[in-house]
Protein backbone atom coordinates (compact mmCIF):
# COMPACT_ATOMS: atom_id res chain seq x y z
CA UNK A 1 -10.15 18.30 -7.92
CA UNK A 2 -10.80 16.07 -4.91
CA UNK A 3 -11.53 18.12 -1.81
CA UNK A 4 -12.88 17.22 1.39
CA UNK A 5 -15.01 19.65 4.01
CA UNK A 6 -11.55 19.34 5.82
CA UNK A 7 -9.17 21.30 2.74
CA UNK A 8 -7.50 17.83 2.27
CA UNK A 9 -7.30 17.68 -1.67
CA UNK A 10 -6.51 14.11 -2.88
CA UNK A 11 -3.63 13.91 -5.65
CA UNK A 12 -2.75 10.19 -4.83
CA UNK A 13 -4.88 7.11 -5.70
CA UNK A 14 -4.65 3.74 -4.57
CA UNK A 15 -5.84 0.78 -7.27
CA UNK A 16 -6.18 -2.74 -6.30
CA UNK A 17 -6.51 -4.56 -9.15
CA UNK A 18 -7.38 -8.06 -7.53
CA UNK A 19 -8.31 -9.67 -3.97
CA UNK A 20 -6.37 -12.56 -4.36
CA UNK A 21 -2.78 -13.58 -3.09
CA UNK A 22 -0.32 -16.07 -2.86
CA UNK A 23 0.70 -15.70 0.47
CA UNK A 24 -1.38 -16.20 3.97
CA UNK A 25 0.36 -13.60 6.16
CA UNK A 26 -1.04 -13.89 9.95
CA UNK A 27 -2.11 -10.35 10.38
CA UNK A 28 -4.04 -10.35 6.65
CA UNK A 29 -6.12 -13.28 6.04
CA UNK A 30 -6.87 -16.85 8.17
CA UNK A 31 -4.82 -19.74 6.48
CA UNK A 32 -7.46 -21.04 4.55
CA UNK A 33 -7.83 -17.61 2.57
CA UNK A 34 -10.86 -15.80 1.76
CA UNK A 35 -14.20 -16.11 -0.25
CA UNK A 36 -12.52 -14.22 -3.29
CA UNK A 37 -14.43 -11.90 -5.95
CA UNK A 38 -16.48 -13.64 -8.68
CA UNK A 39 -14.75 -12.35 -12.17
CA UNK A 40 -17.57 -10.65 -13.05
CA UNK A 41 -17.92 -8.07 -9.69
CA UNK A 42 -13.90 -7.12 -10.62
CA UNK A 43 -13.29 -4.21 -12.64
CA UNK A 44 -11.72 -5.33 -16.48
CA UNK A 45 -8.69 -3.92 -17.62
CA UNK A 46 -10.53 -1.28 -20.01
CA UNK A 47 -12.59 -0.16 -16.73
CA UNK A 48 -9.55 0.00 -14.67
CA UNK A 49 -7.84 2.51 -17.08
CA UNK A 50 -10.81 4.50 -17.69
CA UNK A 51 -10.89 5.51 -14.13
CA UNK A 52 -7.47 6.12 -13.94
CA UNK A 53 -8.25 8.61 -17.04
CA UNK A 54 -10.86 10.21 -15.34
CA UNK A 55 -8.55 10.43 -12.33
CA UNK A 56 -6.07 12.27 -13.87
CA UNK A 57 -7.44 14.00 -16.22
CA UNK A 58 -10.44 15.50 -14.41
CA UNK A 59 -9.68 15.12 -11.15
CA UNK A 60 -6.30 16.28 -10.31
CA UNK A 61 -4.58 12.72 -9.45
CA UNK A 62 -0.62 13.03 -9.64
CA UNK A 63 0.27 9.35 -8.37
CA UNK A 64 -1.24 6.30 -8.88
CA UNK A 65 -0.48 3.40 -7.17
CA UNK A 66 -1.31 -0.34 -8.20
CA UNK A 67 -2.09 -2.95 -5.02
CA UNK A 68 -4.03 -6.15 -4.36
CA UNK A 69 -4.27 -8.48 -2.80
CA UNK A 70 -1.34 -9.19 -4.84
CA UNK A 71 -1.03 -6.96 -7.90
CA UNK A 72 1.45 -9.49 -9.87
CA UNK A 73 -1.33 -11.75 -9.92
CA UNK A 74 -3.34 -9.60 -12.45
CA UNK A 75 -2.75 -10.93 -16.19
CA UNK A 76 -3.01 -7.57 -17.48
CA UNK A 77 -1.28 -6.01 -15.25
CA UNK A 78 2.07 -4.75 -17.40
CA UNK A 79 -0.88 -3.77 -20.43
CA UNK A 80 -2.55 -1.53 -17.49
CA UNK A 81 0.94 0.21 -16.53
CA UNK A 82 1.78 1.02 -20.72
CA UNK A 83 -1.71 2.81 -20.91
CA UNK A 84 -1.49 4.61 -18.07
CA UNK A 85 1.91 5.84 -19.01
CA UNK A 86 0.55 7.19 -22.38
CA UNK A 87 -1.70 9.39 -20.34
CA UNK A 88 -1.69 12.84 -20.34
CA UNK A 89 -0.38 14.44 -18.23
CA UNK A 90 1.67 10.95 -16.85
CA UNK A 91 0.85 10.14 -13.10
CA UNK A 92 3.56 9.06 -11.47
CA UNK A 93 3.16 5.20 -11.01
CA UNK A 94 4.44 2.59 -8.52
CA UNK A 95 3.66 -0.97 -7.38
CA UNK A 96 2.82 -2.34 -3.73
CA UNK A 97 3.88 -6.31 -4.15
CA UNK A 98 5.16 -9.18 -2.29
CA UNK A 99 8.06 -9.75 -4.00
CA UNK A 100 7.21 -13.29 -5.11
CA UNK A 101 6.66 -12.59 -9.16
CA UNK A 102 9.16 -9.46 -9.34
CA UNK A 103 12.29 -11.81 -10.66
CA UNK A 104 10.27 -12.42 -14.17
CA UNK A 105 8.45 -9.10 -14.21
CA UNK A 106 10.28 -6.28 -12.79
CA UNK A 107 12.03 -5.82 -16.65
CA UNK A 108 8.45 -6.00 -18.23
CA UNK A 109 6.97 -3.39 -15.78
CA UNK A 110 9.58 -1.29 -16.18
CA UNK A 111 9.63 -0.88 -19.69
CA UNK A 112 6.22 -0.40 -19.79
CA UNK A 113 6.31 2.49 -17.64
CA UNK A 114 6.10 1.59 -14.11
CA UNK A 115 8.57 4.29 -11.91
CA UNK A 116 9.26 2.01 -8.57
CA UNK A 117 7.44 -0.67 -6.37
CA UNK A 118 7.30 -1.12 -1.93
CA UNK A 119 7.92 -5.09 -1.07
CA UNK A 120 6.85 -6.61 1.90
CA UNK A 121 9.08 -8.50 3.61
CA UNK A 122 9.18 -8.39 7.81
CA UNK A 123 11.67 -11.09 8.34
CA UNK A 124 15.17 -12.06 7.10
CA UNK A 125 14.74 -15.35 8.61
CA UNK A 126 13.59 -18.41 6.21
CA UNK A 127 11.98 -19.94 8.89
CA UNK A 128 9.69 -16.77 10.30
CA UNK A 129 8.86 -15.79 7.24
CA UNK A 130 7.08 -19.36 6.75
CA UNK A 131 5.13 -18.57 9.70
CA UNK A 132 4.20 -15.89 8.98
CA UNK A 133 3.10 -16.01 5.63
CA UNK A 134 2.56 -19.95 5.63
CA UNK A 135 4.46 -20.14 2.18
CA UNK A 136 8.07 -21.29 1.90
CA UNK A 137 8.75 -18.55 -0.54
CA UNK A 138 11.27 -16.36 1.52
CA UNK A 139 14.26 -16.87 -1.50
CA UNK A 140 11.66 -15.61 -4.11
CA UNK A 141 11.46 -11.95 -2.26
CA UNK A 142 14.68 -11.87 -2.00
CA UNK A 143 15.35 -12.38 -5.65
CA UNK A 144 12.11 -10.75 -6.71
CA UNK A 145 13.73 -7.34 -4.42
CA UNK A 146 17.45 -7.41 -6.26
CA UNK A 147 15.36 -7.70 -9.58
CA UNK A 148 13.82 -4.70 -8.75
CA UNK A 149 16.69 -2.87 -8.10
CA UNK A 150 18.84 -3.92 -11.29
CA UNK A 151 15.72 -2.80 -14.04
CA UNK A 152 15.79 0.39 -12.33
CA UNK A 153 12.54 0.57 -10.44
CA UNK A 154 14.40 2.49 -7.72
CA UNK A 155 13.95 3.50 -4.54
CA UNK A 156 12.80 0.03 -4.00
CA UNK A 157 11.25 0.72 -0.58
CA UNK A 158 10.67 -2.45 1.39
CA UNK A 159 7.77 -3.05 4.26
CA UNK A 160 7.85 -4.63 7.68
CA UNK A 161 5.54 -5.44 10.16
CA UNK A 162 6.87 -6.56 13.46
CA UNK A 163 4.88 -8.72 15.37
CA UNK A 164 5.44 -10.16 18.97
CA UNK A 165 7.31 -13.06 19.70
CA UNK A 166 8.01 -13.61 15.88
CA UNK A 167 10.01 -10.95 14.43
CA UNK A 168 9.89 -8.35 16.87
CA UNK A 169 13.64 -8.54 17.51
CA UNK A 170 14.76 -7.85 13.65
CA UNK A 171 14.39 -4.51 13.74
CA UNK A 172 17.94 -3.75 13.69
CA UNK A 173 19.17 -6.37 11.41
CA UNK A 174 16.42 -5.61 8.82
CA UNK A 175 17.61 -2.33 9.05
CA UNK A 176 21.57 -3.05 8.55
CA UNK A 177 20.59 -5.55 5.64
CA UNK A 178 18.39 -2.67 3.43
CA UNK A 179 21.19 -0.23 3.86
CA UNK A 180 23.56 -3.08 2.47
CA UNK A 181 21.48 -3.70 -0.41
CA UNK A 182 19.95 0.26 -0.79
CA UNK A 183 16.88 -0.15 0.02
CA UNK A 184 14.62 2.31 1.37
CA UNK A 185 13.10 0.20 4.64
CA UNK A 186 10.05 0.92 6.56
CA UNK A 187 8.06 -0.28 9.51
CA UNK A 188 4.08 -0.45 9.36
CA UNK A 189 2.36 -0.80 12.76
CA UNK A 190 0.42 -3.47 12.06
CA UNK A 191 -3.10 -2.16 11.67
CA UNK A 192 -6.92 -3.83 12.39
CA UNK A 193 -7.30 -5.03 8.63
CA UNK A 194 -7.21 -8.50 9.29
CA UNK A 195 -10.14 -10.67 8.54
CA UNK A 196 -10.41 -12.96 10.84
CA UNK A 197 -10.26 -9.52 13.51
CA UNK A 198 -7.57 -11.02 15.97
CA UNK A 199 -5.63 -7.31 15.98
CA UNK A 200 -5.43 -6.25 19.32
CA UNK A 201 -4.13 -2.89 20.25
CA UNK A 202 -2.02 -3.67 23.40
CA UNK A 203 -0.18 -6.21 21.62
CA UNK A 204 1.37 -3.97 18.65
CA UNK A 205 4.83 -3.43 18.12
CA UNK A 206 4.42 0.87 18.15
CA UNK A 207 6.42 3.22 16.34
CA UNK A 208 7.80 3.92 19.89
CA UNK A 209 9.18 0.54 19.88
CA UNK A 210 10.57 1.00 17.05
CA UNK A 211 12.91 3.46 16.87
CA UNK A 212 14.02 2.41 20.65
CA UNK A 213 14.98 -0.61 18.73
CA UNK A 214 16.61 0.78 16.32
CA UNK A 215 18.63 3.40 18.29
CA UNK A 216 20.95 0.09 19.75
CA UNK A 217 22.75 0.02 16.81
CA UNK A 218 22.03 3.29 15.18
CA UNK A 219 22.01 6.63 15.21
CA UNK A 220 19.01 8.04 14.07
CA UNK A 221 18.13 11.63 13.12
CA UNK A 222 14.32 13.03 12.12
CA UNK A 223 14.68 14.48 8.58
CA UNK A 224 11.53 16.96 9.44
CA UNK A 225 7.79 17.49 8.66
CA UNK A 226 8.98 19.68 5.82
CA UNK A 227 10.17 16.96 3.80
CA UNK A 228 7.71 14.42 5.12
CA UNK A 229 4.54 16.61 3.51
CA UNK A 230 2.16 14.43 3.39
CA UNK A 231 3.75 11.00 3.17
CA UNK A 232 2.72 8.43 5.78
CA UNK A 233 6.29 7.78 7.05
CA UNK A 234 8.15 9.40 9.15
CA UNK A 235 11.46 9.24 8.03
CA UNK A 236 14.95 9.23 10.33
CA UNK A 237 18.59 9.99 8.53
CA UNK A 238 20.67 6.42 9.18
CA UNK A 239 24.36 7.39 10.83
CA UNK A 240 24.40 10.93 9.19
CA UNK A 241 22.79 9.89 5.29
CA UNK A 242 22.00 9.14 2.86
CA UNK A 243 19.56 6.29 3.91
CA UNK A 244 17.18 6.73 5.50
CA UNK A 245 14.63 4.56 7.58
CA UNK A 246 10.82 5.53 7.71
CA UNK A 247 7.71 4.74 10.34
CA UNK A 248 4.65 4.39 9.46
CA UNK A 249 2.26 4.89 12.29
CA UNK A 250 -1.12 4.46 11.41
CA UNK A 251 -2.49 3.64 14.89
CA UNK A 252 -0.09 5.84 17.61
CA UNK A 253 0.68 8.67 14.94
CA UNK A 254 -1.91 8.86 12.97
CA UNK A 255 -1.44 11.50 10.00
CA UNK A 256 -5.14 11.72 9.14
CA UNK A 257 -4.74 15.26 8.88
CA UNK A 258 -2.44 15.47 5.37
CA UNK A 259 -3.98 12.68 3.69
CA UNK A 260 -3.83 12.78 0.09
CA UNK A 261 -5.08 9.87 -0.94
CA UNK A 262 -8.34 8.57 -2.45
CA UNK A 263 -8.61 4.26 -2.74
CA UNK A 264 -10.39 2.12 -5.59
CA UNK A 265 -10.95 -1.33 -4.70
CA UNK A 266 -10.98 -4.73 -7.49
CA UNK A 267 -14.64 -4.39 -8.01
CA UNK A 268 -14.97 -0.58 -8.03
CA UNK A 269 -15.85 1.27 -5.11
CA UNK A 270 -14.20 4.55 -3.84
CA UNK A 271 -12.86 3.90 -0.42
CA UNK A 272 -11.89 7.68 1.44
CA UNK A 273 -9.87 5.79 4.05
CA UNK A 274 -8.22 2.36 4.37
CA UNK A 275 -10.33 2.13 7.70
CA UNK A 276 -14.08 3.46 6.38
CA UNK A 277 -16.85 1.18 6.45
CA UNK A 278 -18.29 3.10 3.52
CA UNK A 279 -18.23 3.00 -0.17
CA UNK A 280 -19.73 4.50 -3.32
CA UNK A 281 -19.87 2.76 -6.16
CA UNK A 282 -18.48 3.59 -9.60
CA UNK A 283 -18.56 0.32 -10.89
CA UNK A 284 -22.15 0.57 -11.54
CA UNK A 285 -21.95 4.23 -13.16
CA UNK A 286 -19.28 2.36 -15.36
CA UNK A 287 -21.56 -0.08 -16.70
CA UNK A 288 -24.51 1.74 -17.31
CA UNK A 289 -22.99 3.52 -19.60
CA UNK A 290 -22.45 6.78 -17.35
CA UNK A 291 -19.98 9.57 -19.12
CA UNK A 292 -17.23 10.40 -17.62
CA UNK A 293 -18.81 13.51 -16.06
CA UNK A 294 -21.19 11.60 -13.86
CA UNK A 295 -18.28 9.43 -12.69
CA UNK A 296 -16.06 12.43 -11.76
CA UNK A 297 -19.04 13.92 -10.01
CA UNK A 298 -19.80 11.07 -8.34
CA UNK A 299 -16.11 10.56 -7.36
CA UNK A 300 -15.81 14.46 -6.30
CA UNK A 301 -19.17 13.50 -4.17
CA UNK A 302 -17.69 10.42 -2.24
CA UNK A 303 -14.76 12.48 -1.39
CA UNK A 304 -16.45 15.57 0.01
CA UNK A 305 -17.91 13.82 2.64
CA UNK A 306 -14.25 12.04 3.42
CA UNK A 307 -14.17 12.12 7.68
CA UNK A 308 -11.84 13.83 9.31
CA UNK A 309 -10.10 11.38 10.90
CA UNK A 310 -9.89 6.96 10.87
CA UNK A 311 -10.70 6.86 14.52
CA UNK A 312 -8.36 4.90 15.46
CA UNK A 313 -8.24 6.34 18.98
CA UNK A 314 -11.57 6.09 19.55
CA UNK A 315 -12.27 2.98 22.13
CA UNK A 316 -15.37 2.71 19.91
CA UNK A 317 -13.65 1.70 16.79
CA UNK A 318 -15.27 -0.99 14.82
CA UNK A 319 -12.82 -2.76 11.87
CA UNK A 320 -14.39 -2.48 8.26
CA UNK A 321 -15.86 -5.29 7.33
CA UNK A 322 -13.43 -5.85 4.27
CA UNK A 323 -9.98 -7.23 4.98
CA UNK A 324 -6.67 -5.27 3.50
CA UNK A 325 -6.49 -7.75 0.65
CA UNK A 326 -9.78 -6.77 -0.70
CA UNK A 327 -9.32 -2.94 -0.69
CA UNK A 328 -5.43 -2.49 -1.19
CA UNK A 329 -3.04 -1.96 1.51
């Protein structure tokens, strides 16, 4: 098990499986990219899965979830969704992407195993998602989203970020287009992970924002913290059901309190939060030949001393030093 001095117990874990990505989104990474991983710091397939073992077998993980950077860029990543499907017990598994490789893939990773995938898309505009991402690659979502959807890996949820003065007006419209096509949409405040560290707090589009936008056109009604558990979205009933519409609010809301998640980064260090500026590393227990008793107590270790909150609110908050592509969104 994965407890923290708090009684949090972690049954969800978060896997990036690479840095890189083919997109340049504005509140990620500067237009030029980043100074990716050498090959050999990343973890290898073989590593990858053993955590995941050890994760599930020995240390009560339920879900796993595969990120990046951009996940679809891994080679191996359908081989790395079969194995973990032959574990025992099965986590459930799903896949934080893009969009932009789904059309060719979503078949492959759902016949391997994989149970759904979250896309990010924050604009249905051709022309704002350019800016925003600096890639003319808008029509490959889109295609890359109804893939998803016809090989079954369903509730496709899909991700926006509204930003000011680019996109901040599509809240209603995004929402009106993902009930067309069933999908399960929801809004991220965008959050201090970018690496060139231009996020500035009184410039967010907040949950409160939001949902005022939203309530124009629709009528919206809270489903409840039963349901929610302990889910990052808060999720509002669409016109009376059945879709739904979530929030994420990392920064106003924070839900620090019912986290459940643990975080493994490309080149093998336990993150406790998205937002610490710590790590421990199992990469190194991994290649000295460490059994996988040492790793889980090393993992059980990191997570004990988990904080209690990200600190978000704090007007002394200091961004980690690693942007959201290099520890997995």
């Amino acid at each position: 098990m994965l407890i923290d001095t708090y009684g949090r117990v972690a049954t969800d874990l978060r896997v990036s499986l690479t840095d890189r990505c083919n997109l340049r989104c504005t509140y990620c990474m500067p237009e030029e990219g980043l100074q990716w991983l050498a090959k050999p710091d990343l973890l290898t397939d073989d590593e990858i899965v053993r955590l995941i073992d050890i994760a599930v077998t020995s240390l009560g993980i339920e879900e796993v979830r595969f990120t990046g950077g951009e996940p679809l860029l891994r080679p191996g990543l359908v081989g790395i969704v079969e194995r973990v499907a032959a574990l025992e017990p099965r986590p459930q598994m799903s896949l934080t992407t893009n969009g932009i490789g789904l059309k060719r893939t979503a078949t492959a990773l759902k016949a391997a195993g994989l149970d759904r995938v979250n896309v990010s898309l924050d604009t249905l505009r051709p022309d704002v998602f350019k800016t925003l991402t600096r890639r003319n690659r808008h029509q490959d979502v889109l295609e890359g989203l109804d893939a998803a959807r016809e090989a079954g890996l369903t509730p496709v949820k899909v991700n926006s970020v509204l930003m000011p003065g680019l996109n901040d007006d599509e809240a209603p419209d995004l929402l009106a287009w993902a009930v067309e096509h069933d999908y399960e949409l929801r809004f991220i405040e965008q959050m201090p992970l970018d690496a060139q560290h231009g996020w500035k707090r009184d410039g967010m589009i907040t949950a409160g924002d939001i949902l005022t936008s939203l309530r124009t056109r629709f009528d919206l009604t809270e489903e409840g913290s039963e349901k929610r558990g302990s889910a990052p979205a808060e999720r509002w009933i669409v016109n009376g059901g059945p879709h739904v519409v979530g929030v994420i609010a990392s920064v106003t809301r924070p839900f620090c309190a019912a986290c459940d998640r643990t975080r493994l980064t490309a080149d093998g260090q336990i993150r406790t939060c998205l937002f610490a500026r710590e790590e421990t590393d199992l990469r190194a227990a991994l290649r000295s030949d460490a059994p996988d008793e040492e790793i889980a107590r090393i993992w059980r270790e990191a997570m004990w001393g988990k904080k209690a909150g990200a600190g978000l609110d704090d007007p002394t908050f200091v961004q980690p030093d690693r942007p959201m592509s290099a520890i997995g969104g």
